[in-house]
N, C-alpha and C. Protein backbone atom coordinates (compact mmCIF):
# COMPACT_ATOMS: atom_id res chain seq x y z
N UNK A 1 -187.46 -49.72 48.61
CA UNK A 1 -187.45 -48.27 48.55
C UNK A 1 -186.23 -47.74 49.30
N UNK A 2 -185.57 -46.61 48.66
CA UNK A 2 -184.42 -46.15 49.39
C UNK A 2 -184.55 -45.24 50.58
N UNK A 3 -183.74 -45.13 51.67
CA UNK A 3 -184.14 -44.59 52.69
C UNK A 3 -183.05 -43.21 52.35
N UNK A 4 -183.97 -42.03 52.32
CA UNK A 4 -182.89 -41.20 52.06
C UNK A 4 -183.07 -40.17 54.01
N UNK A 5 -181.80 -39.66 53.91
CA UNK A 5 -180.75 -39.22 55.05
C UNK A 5 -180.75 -37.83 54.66
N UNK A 6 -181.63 -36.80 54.96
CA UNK A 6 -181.33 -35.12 54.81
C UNK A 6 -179.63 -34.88 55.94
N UNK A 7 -179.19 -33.85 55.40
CA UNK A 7 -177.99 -33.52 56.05
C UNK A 7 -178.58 -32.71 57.44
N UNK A 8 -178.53 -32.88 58.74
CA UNK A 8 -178.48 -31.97 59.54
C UNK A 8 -177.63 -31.74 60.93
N UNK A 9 -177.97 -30.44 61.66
CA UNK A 9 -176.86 -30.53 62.24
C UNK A 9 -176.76 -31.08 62.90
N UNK A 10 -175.47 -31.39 63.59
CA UNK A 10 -174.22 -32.00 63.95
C UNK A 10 -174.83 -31.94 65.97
N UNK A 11 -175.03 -33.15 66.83
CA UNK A 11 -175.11 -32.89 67.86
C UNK A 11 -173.59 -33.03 68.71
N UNK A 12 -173.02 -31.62 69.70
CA UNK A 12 -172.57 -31.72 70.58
C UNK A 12 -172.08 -33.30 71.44
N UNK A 13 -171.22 -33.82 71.33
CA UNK A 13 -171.02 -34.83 72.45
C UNK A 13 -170.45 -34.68 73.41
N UNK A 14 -171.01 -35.43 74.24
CA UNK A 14 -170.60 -35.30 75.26
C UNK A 14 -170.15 -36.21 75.89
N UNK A 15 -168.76 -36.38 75.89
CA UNK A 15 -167.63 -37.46 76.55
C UNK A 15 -166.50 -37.43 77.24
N UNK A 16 -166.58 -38.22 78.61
CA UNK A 16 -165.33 -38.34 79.34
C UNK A 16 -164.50 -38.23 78.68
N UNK A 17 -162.94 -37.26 78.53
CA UNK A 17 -162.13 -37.34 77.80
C UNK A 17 -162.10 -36.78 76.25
N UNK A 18 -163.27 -36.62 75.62
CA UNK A 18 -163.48 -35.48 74.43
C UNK A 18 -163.72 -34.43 74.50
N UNK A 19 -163.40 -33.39 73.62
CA UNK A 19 -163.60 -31.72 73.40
C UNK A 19 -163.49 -31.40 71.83
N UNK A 20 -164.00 -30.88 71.56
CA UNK A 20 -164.54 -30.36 70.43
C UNK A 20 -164.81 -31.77 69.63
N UNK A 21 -165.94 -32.03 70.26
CA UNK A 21 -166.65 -33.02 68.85
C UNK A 21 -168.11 -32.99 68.69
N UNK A 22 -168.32 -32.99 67.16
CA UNK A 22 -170.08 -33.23 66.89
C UNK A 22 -170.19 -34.75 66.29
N UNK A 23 -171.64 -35.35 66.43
CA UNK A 23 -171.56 -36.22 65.60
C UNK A 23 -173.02 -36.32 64.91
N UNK A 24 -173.07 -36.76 63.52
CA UNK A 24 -174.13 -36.65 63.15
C UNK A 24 -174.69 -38.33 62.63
N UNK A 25 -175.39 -38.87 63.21
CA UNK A 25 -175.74 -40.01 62.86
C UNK A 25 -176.66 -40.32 61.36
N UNK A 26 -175.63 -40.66 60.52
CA UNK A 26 -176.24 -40.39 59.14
C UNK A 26 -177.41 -41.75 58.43
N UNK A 27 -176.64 -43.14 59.39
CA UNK A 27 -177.63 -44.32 58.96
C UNK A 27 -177.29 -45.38 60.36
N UNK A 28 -178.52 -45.56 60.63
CA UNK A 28 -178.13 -47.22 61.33
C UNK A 28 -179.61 -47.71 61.76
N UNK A 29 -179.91 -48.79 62.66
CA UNK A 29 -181.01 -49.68 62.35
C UNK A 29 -182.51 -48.67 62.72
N UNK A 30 -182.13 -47.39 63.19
CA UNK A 30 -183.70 -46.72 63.25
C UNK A 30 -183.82 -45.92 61.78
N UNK A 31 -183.23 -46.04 61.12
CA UNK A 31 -183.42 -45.72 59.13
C UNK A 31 -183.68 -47.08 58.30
N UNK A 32 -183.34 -48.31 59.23
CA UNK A 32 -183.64 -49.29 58.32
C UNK A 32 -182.27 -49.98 57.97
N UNK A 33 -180.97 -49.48 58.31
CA UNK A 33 -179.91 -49.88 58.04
C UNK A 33 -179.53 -50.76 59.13
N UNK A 34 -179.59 -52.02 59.16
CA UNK A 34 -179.58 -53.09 60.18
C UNK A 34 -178.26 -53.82 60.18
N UNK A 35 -177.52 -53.68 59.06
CA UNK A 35 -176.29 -54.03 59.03
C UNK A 35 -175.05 -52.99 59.77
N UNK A 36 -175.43 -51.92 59.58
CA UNK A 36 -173.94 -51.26 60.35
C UNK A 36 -174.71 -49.50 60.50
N UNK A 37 -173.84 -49.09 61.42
CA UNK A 37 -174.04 -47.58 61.60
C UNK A 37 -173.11 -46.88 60.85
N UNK A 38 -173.24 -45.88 60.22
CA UNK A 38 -172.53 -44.39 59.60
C UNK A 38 -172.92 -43.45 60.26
N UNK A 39 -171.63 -43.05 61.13
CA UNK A 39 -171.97 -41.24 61.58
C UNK A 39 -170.79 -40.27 60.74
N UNK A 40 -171.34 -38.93 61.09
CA UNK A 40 -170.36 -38.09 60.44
C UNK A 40 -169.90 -37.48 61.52
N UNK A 41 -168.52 -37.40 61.89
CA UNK A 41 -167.69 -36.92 62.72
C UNK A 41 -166.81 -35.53 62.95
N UNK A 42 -167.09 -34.62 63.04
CA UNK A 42 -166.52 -33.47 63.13
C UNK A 42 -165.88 -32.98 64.67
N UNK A 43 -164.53 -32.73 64.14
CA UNK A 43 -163.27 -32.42 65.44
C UNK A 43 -163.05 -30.78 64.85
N UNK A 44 -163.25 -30.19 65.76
CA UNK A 44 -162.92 -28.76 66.02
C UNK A 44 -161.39 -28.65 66.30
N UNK A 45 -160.45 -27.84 65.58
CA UNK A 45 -158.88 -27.55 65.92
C UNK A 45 -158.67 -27.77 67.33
N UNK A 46 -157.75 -28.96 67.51
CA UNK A 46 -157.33 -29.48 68.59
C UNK A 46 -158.15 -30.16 69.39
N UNK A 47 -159.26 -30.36 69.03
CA UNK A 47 -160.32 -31.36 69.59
C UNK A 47 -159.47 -32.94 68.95
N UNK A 48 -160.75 -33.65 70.07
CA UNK A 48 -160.15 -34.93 69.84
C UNK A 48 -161.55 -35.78 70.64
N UNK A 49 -161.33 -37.39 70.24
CA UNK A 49 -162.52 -37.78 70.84
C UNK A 49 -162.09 -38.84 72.02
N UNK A 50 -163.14 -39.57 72.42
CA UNK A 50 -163.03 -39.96 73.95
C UNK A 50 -161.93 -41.45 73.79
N UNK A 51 -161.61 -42.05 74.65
CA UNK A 51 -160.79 -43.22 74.22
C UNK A 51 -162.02 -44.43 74.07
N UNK A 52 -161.86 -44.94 72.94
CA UNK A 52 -163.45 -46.06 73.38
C UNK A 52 -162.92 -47.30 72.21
N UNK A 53 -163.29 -48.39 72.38
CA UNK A 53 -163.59 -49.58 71.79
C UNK A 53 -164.78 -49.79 71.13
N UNK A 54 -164.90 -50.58 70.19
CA UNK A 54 -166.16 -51.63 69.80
C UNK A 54 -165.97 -53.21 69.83
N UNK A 55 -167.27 -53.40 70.16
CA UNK A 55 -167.37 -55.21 69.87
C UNK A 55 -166.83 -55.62 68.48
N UNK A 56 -166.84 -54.88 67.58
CA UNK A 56 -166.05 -55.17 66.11
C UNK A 56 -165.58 -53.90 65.33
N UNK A 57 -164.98 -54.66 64.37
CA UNK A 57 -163.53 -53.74 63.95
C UNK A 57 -164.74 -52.15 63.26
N UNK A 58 -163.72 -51.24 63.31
CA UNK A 58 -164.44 -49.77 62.97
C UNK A 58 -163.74 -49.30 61.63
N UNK A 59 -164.23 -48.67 60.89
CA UNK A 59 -163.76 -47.91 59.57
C UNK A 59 -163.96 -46.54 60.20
N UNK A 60 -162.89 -45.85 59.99
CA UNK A 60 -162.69 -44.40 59.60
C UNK A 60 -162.17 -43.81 57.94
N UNK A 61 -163.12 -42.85 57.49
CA UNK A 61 -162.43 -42.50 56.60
C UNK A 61 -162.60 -40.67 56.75
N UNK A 62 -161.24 -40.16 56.40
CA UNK A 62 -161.16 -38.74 56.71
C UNK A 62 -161.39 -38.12 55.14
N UNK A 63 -161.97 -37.28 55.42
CA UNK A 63 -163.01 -36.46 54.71
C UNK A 63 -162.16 -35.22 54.02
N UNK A 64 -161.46 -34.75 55.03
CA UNK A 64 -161.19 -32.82 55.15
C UNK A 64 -160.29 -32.95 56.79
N UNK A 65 -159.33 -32.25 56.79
CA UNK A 65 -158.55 -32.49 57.25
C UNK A 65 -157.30 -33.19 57.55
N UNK A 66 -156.95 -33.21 59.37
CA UNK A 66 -155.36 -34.40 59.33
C UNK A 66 -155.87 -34.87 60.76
N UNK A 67 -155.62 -35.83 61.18
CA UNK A 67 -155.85 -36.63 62.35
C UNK A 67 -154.49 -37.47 62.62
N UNK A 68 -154.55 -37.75 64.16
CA UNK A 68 -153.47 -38.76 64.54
C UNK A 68 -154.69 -39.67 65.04
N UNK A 69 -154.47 -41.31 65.11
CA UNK A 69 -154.86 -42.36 65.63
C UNK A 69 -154.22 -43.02 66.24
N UNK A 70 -154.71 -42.56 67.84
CA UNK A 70 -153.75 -43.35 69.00
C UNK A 70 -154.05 -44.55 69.35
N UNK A 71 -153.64 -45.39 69.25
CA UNK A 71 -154.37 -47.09 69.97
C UNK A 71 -153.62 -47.57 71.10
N UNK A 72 -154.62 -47.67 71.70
CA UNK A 72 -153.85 -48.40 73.32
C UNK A 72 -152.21 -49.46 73.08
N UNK A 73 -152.10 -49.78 72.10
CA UNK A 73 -151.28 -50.69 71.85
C UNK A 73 -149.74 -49.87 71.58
N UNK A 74 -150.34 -48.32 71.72
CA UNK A 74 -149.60 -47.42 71.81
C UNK A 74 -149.00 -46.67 70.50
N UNK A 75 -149.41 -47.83 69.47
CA UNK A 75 -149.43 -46.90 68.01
C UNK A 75 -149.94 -45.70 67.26
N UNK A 76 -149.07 -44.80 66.73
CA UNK A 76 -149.71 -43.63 66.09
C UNK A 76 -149.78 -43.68 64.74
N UNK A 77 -150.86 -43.06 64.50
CA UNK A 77 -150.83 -42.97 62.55
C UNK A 77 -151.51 -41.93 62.45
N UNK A 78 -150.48 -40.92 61.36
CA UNK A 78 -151.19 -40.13 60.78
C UNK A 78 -152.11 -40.11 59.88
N UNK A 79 -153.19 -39.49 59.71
CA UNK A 79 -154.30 -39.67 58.48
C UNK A 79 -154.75 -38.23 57.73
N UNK A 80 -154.60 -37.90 56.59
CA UNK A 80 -155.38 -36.69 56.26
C UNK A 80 -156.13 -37.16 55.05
N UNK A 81 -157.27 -35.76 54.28
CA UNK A 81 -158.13 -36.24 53.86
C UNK A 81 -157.69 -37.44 52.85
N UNK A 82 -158.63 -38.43 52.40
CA UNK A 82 -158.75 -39.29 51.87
C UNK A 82 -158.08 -40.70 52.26
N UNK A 83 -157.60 -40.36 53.74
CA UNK A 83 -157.28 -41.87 54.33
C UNK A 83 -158.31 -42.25 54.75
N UNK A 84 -157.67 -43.66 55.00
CA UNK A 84 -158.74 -44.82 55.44
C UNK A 84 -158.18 -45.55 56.74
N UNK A 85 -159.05 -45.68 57.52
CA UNK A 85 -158.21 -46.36 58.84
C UNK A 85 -159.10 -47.78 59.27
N UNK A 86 -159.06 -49.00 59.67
CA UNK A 86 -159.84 -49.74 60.18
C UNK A 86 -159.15 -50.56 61.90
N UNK A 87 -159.85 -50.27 62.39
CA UNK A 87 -159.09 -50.57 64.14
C UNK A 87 -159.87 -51.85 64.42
N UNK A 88 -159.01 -52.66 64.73
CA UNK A 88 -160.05 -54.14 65.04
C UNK A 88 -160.37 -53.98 66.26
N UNK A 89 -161.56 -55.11 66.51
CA UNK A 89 -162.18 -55.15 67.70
C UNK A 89 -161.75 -55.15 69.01
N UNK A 90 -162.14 -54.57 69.52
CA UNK A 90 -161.72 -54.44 71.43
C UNK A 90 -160.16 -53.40 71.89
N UNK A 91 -159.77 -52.75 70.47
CA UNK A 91 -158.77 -51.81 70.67
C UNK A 91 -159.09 -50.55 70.88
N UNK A 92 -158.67 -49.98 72.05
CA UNK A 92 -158.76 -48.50 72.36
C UNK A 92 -158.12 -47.83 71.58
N UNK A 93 -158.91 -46.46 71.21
CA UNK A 93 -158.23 -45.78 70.51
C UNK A 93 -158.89 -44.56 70.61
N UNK A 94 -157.85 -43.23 70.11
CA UNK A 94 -158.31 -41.97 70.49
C UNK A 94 -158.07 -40.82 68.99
N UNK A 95 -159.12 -40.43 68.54
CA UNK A 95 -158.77 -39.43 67.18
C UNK A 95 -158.28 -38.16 67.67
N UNK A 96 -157.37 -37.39 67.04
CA UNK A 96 -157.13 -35.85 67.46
C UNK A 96 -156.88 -34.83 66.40
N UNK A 97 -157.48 -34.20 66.19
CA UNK A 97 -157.15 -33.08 65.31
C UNK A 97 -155.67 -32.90 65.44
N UNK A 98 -155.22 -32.76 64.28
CA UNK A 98 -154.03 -32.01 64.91
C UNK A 98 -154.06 -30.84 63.72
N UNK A 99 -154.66 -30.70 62.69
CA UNK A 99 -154.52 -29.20 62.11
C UNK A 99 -155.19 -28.01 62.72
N UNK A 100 -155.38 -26.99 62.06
CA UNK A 100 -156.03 -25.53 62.58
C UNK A 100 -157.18 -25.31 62.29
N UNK A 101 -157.59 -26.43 61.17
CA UNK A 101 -158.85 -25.94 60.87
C UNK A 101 -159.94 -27.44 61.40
N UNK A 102 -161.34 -27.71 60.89
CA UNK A 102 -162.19 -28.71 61.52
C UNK A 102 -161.99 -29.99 60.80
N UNK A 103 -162.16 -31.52 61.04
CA UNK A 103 -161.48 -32.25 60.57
C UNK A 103 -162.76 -33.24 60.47
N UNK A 104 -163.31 -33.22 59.30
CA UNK A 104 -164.37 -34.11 58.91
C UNK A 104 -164.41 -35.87 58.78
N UNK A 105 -165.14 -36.64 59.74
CA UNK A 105 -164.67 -38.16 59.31
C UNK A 105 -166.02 -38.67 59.24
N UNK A 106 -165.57 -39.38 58.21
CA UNK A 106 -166.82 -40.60 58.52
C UNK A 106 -166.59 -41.95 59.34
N UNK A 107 -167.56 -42.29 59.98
CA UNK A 107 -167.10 -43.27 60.71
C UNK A 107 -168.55 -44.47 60.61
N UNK A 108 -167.91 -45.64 60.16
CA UNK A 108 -169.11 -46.88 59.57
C UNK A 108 -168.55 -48.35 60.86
N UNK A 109 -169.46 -48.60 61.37
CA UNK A 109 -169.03 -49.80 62.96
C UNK A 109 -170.51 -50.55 62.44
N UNK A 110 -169.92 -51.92 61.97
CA UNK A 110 -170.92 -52.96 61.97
C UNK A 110 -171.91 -53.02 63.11
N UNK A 111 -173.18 -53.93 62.73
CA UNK A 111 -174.15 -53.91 63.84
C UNK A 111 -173.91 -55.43 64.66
């Protein structure tokens, strides 16, 4: 049976080093999805999120909007809608709005 996901809103985070971000946790192992998490990511103009790692590599894909992706390794990449980004494991990295308006991502991190 399929586990269906109503859209709702977006919780406030709250992180060392982030400002303007929501995130909405759309699937992961308390829906039954035991293989990986999907949240939906929303950056408010000039928001950006905290610097953080995972134990394994992360998918971003941008939705609506433009983002820069900073990685500790000191690389930048621009992304707007319909890019795709994947950051391997144990690399810091930091998203930032950089347009005027809100910058929609999805973001999928194995379990």
């Amino acid at each position: 049976m399929a586990v269906v996901v109503k859209h709702g809103a977006g919780k406030r985070v709250k992180q060392f080093g982030a400002r303007g971000l929501s995130e909405s946790l759309l699937a992961g192992p308390a829906s039954g999805c035991n293989r990986f998490t999907v949240r939906s990511l929303l950056l408010e103009p000039d928001g950006r999120t905290a610097a953080v790692s995972h134990n394994s590599s992360v998918f971003y894909h941008i939705v609506e909007g433009k983002i820069i992706i900073r990685q500790d390794s000191g690389e930048l990449e621009a992304l707007k809608a319909g890019d795709s980004a994947i950051i391997p494991e144990r690399e810091k990295h930091i998203l930032m709005n950089i347009s005027k308006k809100k910058c929609s991502i999805l973001k999928v991190v194995p379990q």
